[in-house]
Protein backbone atom coordinates (compact mmCIF):
# COMPACT_ATOMS: atom_id res chain seq x y z
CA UNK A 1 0.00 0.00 0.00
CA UNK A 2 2.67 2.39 1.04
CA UNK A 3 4.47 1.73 -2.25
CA UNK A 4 1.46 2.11 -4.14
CA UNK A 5 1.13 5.86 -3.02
CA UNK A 6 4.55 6.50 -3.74
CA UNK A 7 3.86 5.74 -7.43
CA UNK A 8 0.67 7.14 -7.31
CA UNK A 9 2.65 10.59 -6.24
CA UNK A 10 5.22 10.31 -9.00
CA UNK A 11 2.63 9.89 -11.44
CA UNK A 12 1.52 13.60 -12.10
CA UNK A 13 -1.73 12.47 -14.13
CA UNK A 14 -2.87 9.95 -11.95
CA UNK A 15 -2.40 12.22 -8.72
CA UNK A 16 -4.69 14.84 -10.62
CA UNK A 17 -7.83 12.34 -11.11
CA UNK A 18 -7.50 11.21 -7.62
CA UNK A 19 -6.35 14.41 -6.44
CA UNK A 20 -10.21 15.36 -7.99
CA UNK A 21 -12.09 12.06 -7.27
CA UNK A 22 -11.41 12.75 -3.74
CA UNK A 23 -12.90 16.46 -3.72
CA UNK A 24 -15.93 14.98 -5.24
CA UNK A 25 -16.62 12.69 -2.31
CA UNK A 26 -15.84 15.05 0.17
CA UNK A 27 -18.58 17.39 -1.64
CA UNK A 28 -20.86 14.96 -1.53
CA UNK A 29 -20.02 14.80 1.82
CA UNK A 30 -20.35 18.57 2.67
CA UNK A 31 -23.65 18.40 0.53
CA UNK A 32 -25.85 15.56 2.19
CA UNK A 33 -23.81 15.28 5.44
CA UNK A 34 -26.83 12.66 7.24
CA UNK A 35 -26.78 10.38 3.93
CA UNK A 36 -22.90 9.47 3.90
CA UNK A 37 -23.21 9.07 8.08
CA UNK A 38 -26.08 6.71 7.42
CA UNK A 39 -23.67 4.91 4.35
CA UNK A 40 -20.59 5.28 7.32
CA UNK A 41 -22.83 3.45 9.90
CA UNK A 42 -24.05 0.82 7.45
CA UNK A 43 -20.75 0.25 6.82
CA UNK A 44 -19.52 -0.24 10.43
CA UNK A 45 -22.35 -2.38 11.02
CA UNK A 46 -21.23 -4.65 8.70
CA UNK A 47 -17.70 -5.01 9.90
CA UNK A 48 -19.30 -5.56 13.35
CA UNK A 49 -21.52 -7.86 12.77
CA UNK A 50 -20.72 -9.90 9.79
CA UNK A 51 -16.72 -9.72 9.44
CA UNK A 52 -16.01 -8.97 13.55
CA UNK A 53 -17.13 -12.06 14.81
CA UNK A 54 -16.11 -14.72 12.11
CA UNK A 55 -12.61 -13.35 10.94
CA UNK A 56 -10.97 -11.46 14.63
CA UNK A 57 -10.71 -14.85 16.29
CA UNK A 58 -9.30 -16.76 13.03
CA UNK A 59 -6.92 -13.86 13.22
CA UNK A 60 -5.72 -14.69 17.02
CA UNK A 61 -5.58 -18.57 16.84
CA UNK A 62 -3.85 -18.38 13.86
CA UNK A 63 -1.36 -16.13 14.70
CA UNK A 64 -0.84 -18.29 17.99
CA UNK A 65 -0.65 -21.61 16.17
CA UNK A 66 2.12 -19.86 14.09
CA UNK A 67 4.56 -18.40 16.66
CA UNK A 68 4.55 -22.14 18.70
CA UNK A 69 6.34 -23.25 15.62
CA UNK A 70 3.65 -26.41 15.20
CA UNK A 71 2.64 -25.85 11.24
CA UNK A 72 5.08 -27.40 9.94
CA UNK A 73 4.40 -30.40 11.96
CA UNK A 74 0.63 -30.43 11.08
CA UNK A 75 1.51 -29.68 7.21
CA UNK A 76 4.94 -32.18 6.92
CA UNK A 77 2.59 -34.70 5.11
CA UNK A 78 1.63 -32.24 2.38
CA UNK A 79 4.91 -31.77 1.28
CA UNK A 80 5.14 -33.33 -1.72
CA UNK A 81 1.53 -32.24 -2.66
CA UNK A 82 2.02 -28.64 -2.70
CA UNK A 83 5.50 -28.98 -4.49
CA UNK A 84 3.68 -30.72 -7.31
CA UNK A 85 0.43 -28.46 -7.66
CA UNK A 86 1.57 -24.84 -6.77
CA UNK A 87 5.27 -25.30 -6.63
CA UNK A 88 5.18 -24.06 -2.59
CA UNK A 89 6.09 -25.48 0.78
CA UNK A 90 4.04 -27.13 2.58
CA UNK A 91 2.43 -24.77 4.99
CA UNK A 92 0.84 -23.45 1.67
CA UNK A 93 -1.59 -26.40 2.47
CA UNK A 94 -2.78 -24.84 6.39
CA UNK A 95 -2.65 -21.31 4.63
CA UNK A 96 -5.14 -22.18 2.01
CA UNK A 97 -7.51 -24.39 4.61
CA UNK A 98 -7.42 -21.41 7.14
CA UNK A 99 -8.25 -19.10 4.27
CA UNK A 100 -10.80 -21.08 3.01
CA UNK A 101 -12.47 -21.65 6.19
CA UNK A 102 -12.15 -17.49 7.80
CA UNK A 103 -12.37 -15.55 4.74
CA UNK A 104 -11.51 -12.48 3.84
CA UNK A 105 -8.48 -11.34 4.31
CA UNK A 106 -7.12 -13.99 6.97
CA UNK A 107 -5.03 -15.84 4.24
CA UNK A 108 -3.29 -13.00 3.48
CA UNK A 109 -2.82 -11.96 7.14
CA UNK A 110 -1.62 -15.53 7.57
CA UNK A 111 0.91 -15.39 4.57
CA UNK A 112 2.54 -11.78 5.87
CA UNK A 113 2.84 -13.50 9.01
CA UNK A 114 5.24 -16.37 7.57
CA UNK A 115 6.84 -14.17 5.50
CA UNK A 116 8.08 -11.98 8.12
CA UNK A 117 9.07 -15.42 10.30
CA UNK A 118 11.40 -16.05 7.57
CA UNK A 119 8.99 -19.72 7.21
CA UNK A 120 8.02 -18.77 3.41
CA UNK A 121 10.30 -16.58 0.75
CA UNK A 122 8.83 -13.81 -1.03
CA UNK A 123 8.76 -15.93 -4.49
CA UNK A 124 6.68 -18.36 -2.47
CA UNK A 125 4.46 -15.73 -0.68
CA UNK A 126 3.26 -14.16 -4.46
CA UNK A 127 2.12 -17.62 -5.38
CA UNK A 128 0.53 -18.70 -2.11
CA UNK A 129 -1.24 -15.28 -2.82
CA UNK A 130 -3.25 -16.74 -5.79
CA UNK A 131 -4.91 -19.70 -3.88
CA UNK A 132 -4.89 -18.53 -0.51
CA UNK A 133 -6.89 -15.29 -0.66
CA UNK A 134 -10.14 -16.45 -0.63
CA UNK A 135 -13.74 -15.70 1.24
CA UNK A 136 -15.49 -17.97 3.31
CA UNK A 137 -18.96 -20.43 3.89
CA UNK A 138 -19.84 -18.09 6.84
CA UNK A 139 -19.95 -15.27 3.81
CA UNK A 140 -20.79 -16.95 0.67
CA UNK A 141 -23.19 -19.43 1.91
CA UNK A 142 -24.31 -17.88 5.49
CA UNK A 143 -24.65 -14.41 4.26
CA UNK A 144 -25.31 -14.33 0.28
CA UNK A 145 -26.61 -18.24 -0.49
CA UNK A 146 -28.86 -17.99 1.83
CA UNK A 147 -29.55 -14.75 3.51
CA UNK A 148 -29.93 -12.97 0.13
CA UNK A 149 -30.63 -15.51 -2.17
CA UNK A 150 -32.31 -17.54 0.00
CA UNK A 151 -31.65 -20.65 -1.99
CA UNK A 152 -29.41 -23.05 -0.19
CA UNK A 153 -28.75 -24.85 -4.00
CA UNK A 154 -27.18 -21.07 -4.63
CA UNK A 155 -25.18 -20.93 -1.85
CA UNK A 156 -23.59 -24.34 -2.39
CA UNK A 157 -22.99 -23.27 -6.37
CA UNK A 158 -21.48 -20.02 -5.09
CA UNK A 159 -18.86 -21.48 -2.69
CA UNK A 160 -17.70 -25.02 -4.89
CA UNK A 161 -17.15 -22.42 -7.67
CA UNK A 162 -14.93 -20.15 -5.65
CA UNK A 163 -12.98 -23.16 -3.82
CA UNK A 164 -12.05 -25.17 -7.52
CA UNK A 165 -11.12 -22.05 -8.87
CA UNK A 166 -9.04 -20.86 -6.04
CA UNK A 167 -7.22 -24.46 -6.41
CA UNK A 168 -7.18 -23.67 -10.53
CA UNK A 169 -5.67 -20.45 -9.57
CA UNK A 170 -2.88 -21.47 -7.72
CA UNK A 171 -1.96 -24.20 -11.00
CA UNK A 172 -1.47 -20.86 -13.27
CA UNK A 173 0.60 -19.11 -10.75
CA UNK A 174 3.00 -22.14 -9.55
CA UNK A 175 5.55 -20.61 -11.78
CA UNK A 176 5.71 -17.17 -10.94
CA UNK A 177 9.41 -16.02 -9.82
CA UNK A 178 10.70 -19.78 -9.52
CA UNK A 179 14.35 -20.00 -8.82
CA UNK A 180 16.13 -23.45 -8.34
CA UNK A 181 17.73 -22.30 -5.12
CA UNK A 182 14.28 -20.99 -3.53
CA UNK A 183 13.31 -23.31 -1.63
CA UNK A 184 17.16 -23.66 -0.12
CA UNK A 185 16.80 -19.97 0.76
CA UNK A 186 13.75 -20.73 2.41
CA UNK A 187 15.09 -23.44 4.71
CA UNK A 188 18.17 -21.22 5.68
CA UNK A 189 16.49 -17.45 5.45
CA UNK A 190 15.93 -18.38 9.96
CA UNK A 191 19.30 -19.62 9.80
CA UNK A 192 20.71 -16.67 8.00
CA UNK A 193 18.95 -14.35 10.36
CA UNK A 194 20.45 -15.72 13.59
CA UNK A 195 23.72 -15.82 11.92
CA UNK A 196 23.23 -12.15 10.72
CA UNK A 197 22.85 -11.41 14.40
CA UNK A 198 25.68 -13.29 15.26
CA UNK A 199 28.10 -11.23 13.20
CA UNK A 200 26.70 -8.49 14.26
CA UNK A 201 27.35 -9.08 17.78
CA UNK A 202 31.00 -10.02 17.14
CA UNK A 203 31.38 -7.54 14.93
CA UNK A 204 30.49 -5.19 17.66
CA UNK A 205 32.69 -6.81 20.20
CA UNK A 206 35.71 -7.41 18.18
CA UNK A 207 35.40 -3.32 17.35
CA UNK A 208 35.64 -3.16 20.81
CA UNK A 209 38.21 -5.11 21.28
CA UNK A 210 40.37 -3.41 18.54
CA UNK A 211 39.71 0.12 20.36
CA UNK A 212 40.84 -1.26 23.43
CA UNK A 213 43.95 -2.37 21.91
CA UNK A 214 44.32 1.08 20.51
CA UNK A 215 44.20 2.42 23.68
CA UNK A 216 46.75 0.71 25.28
CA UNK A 217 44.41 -1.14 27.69
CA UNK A 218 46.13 -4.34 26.06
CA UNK A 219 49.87 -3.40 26.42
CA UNK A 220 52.64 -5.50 24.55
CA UNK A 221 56.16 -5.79 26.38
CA UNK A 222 57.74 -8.07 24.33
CA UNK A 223 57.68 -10.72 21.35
CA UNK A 224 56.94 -13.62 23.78
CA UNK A 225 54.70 -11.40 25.88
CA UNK A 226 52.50 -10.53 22.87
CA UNK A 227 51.55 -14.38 21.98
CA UNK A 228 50.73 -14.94 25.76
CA UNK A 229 48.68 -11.96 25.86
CA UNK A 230 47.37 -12.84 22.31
CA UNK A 231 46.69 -16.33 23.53
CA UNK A 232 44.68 -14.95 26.57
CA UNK A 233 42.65 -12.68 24.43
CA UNK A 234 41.09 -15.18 22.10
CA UNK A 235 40.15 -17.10 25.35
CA UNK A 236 38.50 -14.03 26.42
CA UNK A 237 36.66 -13.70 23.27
CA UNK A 238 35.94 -17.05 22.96
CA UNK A 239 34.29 -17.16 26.35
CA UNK A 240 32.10 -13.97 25.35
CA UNK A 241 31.51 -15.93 21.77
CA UNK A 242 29.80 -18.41 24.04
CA UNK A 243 28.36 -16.13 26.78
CA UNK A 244 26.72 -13.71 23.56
CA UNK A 245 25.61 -17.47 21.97
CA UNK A 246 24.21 -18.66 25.19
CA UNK A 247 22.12 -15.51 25.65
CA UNK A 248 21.07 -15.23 21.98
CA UNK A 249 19.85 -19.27 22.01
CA UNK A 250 17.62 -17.90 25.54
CA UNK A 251 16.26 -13.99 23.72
CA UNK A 252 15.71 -16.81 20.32
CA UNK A 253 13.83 -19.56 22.42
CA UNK A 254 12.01 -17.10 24.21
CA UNK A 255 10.92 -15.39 20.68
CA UNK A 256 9.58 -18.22 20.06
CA UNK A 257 7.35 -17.92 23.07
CA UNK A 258 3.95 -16.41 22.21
CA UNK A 259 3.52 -13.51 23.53
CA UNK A 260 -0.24 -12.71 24.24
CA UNK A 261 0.13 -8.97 23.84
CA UNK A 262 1.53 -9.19 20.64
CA UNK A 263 -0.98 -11.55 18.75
CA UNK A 264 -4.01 -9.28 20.60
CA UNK A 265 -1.95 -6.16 19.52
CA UNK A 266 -1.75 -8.04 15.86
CA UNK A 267 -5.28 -8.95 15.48
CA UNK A 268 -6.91 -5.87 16.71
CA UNK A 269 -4.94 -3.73 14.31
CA UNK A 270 -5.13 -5.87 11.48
CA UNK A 271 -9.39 -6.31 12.35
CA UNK A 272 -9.51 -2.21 12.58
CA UNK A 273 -7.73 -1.90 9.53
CA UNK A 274 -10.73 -3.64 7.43
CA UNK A 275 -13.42 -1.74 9.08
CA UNK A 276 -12.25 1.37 8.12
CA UNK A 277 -11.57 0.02 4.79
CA UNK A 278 -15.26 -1.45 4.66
CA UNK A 279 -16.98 1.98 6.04
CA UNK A 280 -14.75 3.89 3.30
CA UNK A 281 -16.37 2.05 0.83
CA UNK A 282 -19.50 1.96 1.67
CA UNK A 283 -19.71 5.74 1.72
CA UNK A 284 -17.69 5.83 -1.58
CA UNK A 285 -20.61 3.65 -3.52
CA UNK A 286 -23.20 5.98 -2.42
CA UNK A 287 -20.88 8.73 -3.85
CA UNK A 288 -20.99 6.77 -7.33
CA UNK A 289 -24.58 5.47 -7.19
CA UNK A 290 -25.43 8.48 -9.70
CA UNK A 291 -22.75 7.16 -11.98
CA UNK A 292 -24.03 3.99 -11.62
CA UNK A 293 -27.52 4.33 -11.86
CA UNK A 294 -27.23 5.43 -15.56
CA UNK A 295 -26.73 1.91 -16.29
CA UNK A 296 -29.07 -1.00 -16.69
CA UNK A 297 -29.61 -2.44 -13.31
CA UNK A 298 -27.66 -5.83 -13.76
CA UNK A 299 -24.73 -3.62 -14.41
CA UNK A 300 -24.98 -0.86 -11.96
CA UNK A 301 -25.14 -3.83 -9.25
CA UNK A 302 -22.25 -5.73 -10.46
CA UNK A 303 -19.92 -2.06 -10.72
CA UNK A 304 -21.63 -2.16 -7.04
CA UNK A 305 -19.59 -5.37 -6.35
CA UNK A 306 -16.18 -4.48 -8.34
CA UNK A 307 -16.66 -1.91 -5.46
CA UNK A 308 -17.71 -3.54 -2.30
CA UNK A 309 -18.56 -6.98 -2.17
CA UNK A 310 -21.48 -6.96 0.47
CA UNK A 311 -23.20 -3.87 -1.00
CA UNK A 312 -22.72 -5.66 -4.49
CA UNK A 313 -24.06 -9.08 -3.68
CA UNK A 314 -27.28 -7.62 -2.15
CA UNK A 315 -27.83 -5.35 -5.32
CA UNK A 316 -27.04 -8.35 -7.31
CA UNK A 317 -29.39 -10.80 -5.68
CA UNK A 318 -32.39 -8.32 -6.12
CA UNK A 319 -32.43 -9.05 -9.96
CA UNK A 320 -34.90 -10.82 -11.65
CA UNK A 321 -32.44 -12.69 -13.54
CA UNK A 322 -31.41 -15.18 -10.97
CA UNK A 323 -28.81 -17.37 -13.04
CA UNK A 324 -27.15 -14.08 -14.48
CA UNK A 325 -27.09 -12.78 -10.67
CA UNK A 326 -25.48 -16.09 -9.20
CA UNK A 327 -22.70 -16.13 -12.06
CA UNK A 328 -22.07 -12.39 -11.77
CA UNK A 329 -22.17 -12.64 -7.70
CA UNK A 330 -19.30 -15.72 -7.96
CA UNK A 331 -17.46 -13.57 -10.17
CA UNK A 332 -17.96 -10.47 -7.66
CA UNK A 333 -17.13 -13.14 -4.55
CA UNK A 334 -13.57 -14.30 -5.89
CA UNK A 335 -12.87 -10.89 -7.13
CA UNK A 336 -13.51 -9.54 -3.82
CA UNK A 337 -13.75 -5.83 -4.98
CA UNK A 338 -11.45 -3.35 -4.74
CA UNK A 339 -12.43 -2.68 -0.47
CA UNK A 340 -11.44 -6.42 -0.04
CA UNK A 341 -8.39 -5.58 -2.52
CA UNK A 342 -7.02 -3.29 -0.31
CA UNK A 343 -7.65 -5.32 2.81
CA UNK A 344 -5.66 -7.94 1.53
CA UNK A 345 -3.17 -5.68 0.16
CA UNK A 346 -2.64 -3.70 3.41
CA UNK A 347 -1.97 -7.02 5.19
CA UNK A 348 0.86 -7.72 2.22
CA UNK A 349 2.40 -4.89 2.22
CA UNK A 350 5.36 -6.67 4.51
CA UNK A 351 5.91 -8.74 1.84
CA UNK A 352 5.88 -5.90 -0.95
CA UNK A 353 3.81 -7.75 -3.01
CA UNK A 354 2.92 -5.90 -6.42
CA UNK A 355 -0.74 -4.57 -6.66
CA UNK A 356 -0.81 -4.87 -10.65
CA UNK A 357 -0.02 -8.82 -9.87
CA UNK A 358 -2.29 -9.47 -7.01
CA UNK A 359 -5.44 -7.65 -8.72
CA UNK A 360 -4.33 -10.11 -11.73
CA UNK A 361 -4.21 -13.03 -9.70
CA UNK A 362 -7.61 -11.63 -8.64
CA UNK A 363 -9.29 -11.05 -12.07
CA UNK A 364 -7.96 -14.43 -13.45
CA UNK A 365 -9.56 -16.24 -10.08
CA UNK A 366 -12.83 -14.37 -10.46
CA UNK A 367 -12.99 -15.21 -14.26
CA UNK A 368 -12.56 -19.22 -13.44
CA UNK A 369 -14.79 -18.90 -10.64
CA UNK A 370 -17.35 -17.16 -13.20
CA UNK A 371 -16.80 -20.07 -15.75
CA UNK A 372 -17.35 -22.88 -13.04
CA UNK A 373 -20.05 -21.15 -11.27
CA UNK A 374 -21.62 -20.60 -15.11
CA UNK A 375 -21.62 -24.76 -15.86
CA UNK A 376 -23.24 -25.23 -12.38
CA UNK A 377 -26.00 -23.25 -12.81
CA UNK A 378 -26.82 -24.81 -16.19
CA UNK A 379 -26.68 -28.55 -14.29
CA UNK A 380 -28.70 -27.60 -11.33
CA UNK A 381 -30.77 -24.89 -11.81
């Protein structure tokens, strides 16, 4: 996200639009102040009550289960399942289950997580990216199969389409940024970090040392005096070596420890983060609902979902046209919309992962999802 406002600032053009986009919403704003805090509430009411409960405590457990070190454990038996499909390690396999099962935007959470525990490299993180950013039963067949479509036939079509194309997804993308010595780097990138710290430390302690000498605090008398002195010094250092080694090994185990405040701190952020982004939204479709309203009402409610995915599912399961609704809504649900886009993105962001590639990995996932959701509804409805 950050880098994707440094671009948008070098790009003089691009600043301009949004530069103006922006004064039109806050106009809008200024206009019809009690509309947009209706829109705002709406929006914060459904963070709180549909996203809140079902994605904050996937968030905490999740985190948890990571930092006690036990994935790899649970995943070991994967191994050679994920290296064949999506060319990626075998955590890949808990990512995608967890993302599956929480929704929106708990995979990618989940994947910024290993990342920055040096578990997954960032090669490995862009692919995971195509299969493991997904939305949920609780959403697609809780809240749209059933509570807006009120078809439980729907609500199964919706979700088996978004699930086999997710997997389909992650086929197309197992290439992306392969390098024969990635998944080496992965296995060492803790090791290298540790030792990074390690030659840091002596580093550090052999400057020291060298200053010391400098200032006569390590006086030579003579030729055989030097090598006993020399002698003497490399025990000292080699006792601090193991001192500074013993103390690293207790800070490292104790890293490993997980540390309550931290995952709450984590979750609660990351939780926040997507209800602003969902209220944002919410107000900025009632902003375009002019604009969109000039179009035939099929299309104005599937711009609706490009936009927001909850506000877009509800205008698209309104329409009289059920099997058009159902195969634009799958398309809608994998897409995710750009307020789900940036969720996901702002939870990536550690990992620097390009927003032209993930919205492609997005488009290409809604399109199969579109497809197989299309084929469904011609069998079974």
């Amino acid at each position: 996200m950050k880098n994707l406002f440094v671009k948008l600032k070098n790009d003089n053009l691009t600043k301009l639009l949004l530069s103006a986009l922006i004064l039109f919403f806050i106009l809008n704003m200024i206009i019809s102040p009690a509309k947009f805090i209706a829109q705002g509430l709406n929006g914060i009411s459904a963070w709180a009550f549909n996203v809140l409960p079902s994605v904050l405590p996937f968030m905490f457990f999740t985190k948890a289960l990571s930092l006690l070190g036990q994935i790899e454990k649970l995943t070991h038996p994967f191994q050679r399942v994920t290296k064949a499909l999506f060319n990626t390690p075998p955590i890949s396999f808990y990512t995608f289950f967890m993302a599956i099962l929480s929704g929106y935007p708990v995979g990618s959470k989940m994947i910024a997580d290993l990342y920055m525990q040096g578990k997954i490299t960032k090669n490995e993180a862009f692919r995971m990216s195509a299969f493991c950013s997904t939305s949920g039963p609780m959403f697609i067949i809780g809240a749209v199969g059933v509570g807006m479509f009120k078809s439980s036939i729907i609500s199964y079509i919706l979700f088996l389409s978004h699930v086999f194309s997710a997997f389909l997804n992650g086929l197309i993308y197992r290439k992306l940024g392969c390098k024969k010595n990635d998944y080496k780097n992965k296995q060492n990138k803790s090791f290298q970090i540790e030792k990074t710290a390690n030659e840091s430390e002596n580093n550090n302690r052999n400057m020291k040392i060298s200053k010391q000498i400098k200032n006569g605090k390590f006086q030579i008398k003579n030729v055989i005096d030097k090598q006993s002195k020399d002698d003497n010094i490399d025990t000292k250092i080699d006792t601090t070596n193991q001192n500074d080694n013993t103390n690293l090994s207790k800070e490292n185990n104790i890293s490993k420890t997980p540390d309550i405040s931290e995952i709450v701190l984590s979750s609660t952020l990351a939780i926040l983060s997507v209800g602003c982004i969902i209220t944002i939204f919410f107000i900025i479709i009632e902003c375009l609902s002019p604009i969109f309203n000039l179009f035939p009402e099929n299309i104005s409610a599937f711009l609706e979902g490009l936009v927001e995915i909850t506000k877009g599912c509800l205008s698209l399961s309104a329409l009289p046209n059920v099997k058009l609704a159902v195969i634009l809504a799958s398309f809608v649900i994998s897409f995710g919309g750009i307020s789900t886009l940036l969720q996901s993105l702002t939870m990536l962001q550690q990992v620097k992962m390009p927003v032209k590639l993930f919205a492609l990995q997005k488009l290409t996932h809604a399109l199969l999802s579109a497809l197989i959701s299309t084929i469904l509804v011609l069998v079974f409805m």
